[in-house]
Protein backbone atom coordinates (compact mmCIF):
# COMPACT_ATOMS: atom_id res chain seq x y z
CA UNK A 1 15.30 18.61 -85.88
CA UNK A 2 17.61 18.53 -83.03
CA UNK A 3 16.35 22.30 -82.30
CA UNK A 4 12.48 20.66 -82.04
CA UNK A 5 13.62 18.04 -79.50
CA UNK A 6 15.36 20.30 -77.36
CA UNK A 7 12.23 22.69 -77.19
CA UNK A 8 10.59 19.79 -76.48
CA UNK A 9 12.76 18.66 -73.87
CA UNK A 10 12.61 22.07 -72.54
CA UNK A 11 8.66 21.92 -72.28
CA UNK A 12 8.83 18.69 -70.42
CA UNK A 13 11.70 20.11 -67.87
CA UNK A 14 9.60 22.74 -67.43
CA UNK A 15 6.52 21.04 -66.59
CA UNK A 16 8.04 18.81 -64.06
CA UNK A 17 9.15 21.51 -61.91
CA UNK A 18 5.83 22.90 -61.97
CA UNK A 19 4.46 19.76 -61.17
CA UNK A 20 6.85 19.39 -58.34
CA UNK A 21 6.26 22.93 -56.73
CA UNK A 22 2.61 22.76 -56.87
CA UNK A 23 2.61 18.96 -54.92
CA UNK A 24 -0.87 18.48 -57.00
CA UNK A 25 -2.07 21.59 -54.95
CA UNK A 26 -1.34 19.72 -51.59
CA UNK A 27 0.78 21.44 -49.01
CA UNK A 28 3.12 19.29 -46.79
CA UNK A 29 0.84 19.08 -43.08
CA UNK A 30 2.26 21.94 -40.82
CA UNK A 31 4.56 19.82 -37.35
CA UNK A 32 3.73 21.08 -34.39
CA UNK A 33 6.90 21.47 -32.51
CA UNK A 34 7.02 21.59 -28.36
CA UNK A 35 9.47 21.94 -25.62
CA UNK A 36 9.27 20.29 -22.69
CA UNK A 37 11.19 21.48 -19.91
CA UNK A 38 11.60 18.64 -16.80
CA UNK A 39 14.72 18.62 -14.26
CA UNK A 40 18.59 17.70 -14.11
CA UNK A 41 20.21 15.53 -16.46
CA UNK A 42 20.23 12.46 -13.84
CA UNK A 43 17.19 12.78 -12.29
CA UNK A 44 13.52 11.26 -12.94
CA UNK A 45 11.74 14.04 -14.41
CA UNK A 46 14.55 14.22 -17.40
CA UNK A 47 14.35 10.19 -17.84
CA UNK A 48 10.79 9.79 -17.54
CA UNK A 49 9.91 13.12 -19.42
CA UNK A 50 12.31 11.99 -22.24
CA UNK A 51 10.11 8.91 -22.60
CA UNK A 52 6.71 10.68 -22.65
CA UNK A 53 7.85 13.18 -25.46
CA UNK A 54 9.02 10.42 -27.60
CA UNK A 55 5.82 8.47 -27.33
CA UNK A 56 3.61 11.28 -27.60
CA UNK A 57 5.62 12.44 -30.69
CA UNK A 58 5.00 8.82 -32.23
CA UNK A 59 1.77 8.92 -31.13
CA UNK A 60 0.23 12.22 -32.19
CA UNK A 61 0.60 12.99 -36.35
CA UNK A 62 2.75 16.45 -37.06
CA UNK A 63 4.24 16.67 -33.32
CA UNK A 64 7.35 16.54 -32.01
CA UNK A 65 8.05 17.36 -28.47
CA UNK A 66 11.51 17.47 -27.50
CA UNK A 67 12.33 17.60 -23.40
CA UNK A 68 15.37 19.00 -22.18
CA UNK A 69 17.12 19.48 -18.70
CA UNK A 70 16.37 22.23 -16.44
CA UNK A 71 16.17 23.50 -12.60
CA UNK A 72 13.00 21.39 -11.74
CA UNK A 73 9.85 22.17 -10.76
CA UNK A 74 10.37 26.26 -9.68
CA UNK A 75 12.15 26.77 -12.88
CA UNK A 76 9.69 25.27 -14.76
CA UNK A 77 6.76 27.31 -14.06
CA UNK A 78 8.91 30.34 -14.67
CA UNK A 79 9.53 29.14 -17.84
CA UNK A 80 6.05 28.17 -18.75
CA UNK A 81 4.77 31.18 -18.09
CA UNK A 82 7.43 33.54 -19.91
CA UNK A 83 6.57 31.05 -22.92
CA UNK A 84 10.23 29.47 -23.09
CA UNK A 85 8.29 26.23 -22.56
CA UNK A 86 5.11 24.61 -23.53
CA UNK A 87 5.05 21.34 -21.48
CA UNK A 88 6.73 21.04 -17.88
CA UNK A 89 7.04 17.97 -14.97
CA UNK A 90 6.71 19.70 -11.76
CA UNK A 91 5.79 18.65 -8.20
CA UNK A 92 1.53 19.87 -7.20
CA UNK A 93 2.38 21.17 -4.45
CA UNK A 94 4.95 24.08 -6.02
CA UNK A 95 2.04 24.26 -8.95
CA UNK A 96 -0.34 24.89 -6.64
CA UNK A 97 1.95 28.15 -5.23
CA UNK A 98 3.03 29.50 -8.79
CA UNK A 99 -0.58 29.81 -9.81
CA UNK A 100 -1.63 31.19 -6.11
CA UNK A 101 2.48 33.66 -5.97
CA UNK A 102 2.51 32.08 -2.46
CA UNK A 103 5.25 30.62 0.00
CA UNK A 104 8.23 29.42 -2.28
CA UNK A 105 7.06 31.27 -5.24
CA UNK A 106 5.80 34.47 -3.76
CA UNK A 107 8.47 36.62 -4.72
CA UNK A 108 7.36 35.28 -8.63
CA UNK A 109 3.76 36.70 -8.11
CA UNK A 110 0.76 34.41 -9.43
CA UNK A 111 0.94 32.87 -12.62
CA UNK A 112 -3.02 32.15 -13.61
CA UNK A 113 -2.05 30.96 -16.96
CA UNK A 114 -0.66 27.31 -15.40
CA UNK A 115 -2.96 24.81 -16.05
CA UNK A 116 -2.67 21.37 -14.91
CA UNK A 117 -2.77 18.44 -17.51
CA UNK A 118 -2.58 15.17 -14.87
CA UNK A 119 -1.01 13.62 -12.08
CA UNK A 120 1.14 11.11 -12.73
CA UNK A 121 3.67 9.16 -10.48
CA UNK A 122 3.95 9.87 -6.47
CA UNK A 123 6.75 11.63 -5.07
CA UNK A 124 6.87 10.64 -1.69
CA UNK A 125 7.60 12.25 1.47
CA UNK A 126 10.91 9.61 2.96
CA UNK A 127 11.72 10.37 6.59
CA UNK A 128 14.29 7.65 7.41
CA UNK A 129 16.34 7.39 10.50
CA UNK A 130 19.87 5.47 11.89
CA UNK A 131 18.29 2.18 13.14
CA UNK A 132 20.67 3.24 16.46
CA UNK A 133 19.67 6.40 16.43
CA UNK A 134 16.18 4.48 18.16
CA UNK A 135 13.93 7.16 16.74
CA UNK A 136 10.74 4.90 15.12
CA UNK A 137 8.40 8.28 14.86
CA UNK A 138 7.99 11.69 13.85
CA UNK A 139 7.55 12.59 17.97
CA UNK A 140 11.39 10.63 18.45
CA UNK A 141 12.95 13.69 16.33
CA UNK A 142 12.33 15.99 18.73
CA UNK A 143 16.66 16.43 20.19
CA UNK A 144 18.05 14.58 17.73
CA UNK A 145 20.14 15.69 14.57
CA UNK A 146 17.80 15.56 11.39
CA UNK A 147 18.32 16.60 8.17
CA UNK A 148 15.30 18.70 6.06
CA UNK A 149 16.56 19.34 2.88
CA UNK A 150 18.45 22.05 0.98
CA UNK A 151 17.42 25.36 2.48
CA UNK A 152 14.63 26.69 0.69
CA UNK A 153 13.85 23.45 -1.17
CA UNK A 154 10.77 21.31 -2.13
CA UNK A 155 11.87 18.90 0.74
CA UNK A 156 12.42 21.44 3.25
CA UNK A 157 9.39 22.83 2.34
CA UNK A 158 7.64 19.32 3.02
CA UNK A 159 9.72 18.72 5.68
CA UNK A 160 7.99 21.68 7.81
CA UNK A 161 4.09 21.13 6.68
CA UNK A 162 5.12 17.37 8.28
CA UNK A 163 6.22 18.61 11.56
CA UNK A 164 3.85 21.46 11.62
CA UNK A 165 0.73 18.45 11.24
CA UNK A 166 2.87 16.39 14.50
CA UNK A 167 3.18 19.41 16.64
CA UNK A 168 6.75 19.79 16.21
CA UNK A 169 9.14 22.61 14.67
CA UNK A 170 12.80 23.51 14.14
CA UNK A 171 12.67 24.56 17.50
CA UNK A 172 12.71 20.61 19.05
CA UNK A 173 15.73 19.66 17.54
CA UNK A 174 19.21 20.15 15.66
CA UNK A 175 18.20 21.18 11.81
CA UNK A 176 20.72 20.22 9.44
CA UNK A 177 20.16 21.61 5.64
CA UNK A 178 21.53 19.39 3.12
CA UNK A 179 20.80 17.88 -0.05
CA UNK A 180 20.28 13.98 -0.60
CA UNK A 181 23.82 12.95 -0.70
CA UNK A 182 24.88 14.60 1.51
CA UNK A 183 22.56 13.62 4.64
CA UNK A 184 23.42 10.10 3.61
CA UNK A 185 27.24 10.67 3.61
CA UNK A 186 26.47 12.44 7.00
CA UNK A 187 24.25 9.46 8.02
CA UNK A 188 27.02 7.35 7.31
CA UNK A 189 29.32 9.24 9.34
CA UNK A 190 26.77 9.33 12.35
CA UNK A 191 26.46 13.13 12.02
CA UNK A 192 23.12 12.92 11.46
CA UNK A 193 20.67 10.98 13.29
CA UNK A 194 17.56 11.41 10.46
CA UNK A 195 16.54 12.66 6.83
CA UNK A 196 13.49 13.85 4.71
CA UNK A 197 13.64 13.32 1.58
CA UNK A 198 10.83 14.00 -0.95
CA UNK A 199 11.71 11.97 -4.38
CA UNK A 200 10.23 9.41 -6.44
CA UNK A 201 11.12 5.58 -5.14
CA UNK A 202 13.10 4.58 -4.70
CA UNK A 203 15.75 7.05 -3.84
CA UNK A 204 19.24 6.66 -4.92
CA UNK A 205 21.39 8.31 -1.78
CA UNK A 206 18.58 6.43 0.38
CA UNK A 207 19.83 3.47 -1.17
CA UNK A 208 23.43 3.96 -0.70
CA UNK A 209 22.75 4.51 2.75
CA UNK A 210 20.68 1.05 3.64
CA UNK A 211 23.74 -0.61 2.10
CA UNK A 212 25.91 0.96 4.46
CA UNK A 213 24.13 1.41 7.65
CA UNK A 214 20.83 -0.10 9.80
CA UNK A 215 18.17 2.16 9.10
CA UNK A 216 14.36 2.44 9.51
CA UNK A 217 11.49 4.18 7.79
CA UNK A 218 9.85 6.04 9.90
CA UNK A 219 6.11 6.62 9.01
CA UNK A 220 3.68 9.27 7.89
CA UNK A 221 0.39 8.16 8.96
CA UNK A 222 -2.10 8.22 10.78
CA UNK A 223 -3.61 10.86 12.53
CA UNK A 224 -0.78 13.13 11.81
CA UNK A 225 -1.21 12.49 7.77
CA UNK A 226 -5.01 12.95 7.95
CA UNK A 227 -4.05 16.41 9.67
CA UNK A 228 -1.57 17.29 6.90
CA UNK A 229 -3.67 16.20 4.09
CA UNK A 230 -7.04 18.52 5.17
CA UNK A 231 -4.41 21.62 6.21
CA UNK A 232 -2.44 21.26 2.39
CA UNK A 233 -4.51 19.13 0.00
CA UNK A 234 -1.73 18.45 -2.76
CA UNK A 235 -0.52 15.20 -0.59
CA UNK A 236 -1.87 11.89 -1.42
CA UNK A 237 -1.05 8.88 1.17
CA UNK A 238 0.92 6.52 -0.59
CA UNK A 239 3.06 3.61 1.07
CA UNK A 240 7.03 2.73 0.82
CA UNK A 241 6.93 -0.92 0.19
CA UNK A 242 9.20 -3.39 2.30
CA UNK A 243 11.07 -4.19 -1.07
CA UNK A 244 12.43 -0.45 -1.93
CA UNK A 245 15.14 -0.24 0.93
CA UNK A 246 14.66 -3.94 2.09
CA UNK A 247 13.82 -3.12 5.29
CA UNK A 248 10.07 -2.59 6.72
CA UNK A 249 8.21 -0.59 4.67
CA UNK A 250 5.48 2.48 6.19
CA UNK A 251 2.67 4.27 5.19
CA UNK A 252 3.46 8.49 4.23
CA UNK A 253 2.50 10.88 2.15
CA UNK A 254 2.95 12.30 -1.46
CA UNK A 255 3.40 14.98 -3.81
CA UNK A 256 2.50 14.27 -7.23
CA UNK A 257 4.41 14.63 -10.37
CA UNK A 258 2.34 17.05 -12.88
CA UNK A 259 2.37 17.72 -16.62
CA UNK A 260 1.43 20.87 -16.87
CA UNK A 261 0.72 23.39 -20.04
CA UNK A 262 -0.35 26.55 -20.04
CA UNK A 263 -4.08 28.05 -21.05
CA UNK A 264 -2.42 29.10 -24.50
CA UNK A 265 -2.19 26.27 -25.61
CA UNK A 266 -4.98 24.48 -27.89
CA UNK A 267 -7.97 22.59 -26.71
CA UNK A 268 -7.47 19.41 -29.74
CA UNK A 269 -3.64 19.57 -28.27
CA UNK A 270 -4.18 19.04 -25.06
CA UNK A 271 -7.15 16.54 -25.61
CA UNK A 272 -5.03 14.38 -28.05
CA UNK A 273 -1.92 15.25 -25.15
CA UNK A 274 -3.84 13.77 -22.20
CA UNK A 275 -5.44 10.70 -24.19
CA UNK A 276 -2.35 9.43 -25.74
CA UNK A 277 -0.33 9.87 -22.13
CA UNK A 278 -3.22 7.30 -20.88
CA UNK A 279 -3.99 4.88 -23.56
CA UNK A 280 0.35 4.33 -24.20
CA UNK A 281 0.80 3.18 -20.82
CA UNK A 282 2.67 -0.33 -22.78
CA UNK A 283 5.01 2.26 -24.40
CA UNK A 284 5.50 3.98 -21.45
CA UNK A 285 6.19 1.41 -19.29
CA UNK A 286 8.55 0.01 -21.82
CA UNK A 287 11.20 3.33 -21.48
CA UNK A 288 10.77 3.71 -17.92
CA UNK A 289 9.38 2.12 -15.09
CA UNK A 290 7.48 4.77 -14.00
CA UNK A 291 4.71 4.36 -16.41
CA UNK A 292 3.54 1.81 -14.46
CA UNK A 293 2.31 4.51 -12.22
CA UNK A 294 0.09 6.43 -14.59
CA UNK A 295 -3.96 5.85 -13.59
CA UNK A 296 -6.62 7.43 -15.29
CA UNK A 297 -8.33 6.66 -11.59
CA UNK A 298 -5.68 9.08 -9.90
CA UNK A 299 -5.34 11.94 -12.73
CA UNK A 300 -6.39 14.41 -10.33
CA UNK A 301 -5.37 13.25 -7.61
CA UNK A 302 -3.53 15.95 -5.30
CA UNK A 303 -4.12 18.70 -7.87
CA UNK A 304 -5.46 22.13 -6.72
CA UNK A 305 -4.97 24.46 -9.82
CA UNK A 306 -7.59 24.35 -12.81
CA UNK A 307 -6.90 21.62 -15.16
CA UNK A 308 -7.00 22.87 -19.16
CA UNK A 309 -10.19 22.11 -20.84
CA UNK A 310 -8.81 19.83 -23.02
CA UNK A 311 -7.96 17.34 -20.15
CA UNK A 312 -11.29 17.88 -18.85
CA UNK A 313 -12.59 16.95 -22.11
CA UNK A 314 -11.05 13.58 -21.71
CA UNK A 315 -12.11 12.88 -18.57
CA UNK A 316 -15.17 13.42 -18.95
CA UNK A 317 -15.68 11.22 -22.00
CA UNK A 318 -13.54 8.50 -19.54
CA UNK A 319 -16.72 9.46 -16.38
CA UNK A 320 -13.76 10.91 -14.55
């Protein structure tokens, strides 16, 4: 008897596990799994990136996109294209010349395979000056001591196509190359009379500085703008509001923050990508404020590269 029941038991064991491995012949839905490479540890592209890839991840079934730190925009299209990424944040402008292998990414030769996804918060071009210092325009530069950027950098970069559009070069006046914190520290110090700066608003060492010293913003407009715009079309004109450094605002321009893919990657992806960045704003807004910048209106704004089609396939269902 006792033999019989532990057959029996045996059977039933056995029958489980079967059940068990064969699910009812369903297999467990395949995750997609995504890197997303974005910029130092403490700057905007990390924070805000970190905040898209969690509410795409929620938002999507089977993906999970994780973003990490890296060297910014140059070293993200490098890494795109050798495949050690699948989603980057980089500036249009340094898109644009990675797909083209011109000015700051010659030396990298052209990388057709970047595709652009959408534009989606303004970095803007800040050119602010020691209130003393009594420069109010890009023509007051010319002889004083102004800071353009790191040499070789996106702001440097900027810095030029600006004073190319006013007529100016490094010729008219003292160049200083230095990052962020350190113009302000020199601004501080009165070493420097002016700084560019191309970040998202508002900017941190900008904001050190107005708490330490008079300064003005010194705008990017008018006919000097509309020159720089036609000459490089990745700048948008955007406007620094009187509330970011509380002190009068100005109009200037702006590079745009991209997400960018790559043409390997799947149409349904990037469709389901590019709808769910757009109809989350409320989420996004909720991690960071940033989100409040993302516009379906302004998706292609300042972009020059081809988009992938499966942004263009939401666009065009949105009569974008």
């Amino acid at each position: 008897m006792m033999k019989k029941i532990i057959a029996v038991l045996l059977v039933l064991i056995l029958a489980l596990g079967l059940a068990a491995c064969g699910g009812g012949g369903e297999e467990a839905p395949e995750v997609t799994r995504l890197t997303m490479v974005t910029g130092g540890d403490s700057g905007t592209y990390y924070a805000f990136g970190g905040v898209i890839a969690s509410v795409l991840s929620s938002k999507i079934e089977n993906l999970e996109i994780t973003a990490v730190t890296s060297g910014a925009s140059a070293a993200n299209c490098r890494s795109l294209n050798n495949g050690e990424a699948d989603l980057a944040i980089m500036q249009n402008d340094v898109l644009g010349y990675a797909v083209t292998g011109t000015e700051t990414m010659a030396a990298d030769g052209a990388m057709p395979k970047l595709k652009a996804i959408a534009s989606m918060y303004p970095e803007a071009v800040q050119l602010v000056a020691l209130e003393s210092s009594g420069i109010t325009s890009v023509q007051d530069l010319a002889g004083k001591k102004v800071c353009v950027g790191d040499q070789g950098s996106g702001s440097e970069t900027n810095a030029k196509q600006v004073l190319e559009a006013y007529g100016l070069s490094y010729d008219d006046f003292d160049v200083q190359y230095l990052s962020f914190s350190e113009a302000s520290t020199a601004m501080q110090n009165g070493t420097v009379d002016a700084a560019f700066a191309t970040s998202a608003l508002p900017n941190n060492a900008i904001v050190e500085l107005s708490t330490m010293k008079d300064i003005v913003v010194v705008p990017i407009d008018g006919e000097g703008a509309a020159t720089l715009i036609a000459r490089y079309p990745f700048y948008a004109a955007t406007t620094i509001g009187d509330d970011v450094y509380n002190v009068p605002g100005a109009g200037t321009v702006a590079m745009l923050a991209t997400l960018v893919c790559t043409e390997d990657m799947s149409e349904d992806l990037v469709y389901n990508i590019t709808k769910n960045l757009f109809e989350s704003k409320e989420d996004l807004i909720a991690g960071h404020a940033r989100g409040n910048d993302i516009d379906l209106e302004k998706a292609k704004d300042g972009v020059t590269v081809d988009f992938h089609p499966g942004a263009l396939k939401y666009y065009e269902e949105q009569g974008i």
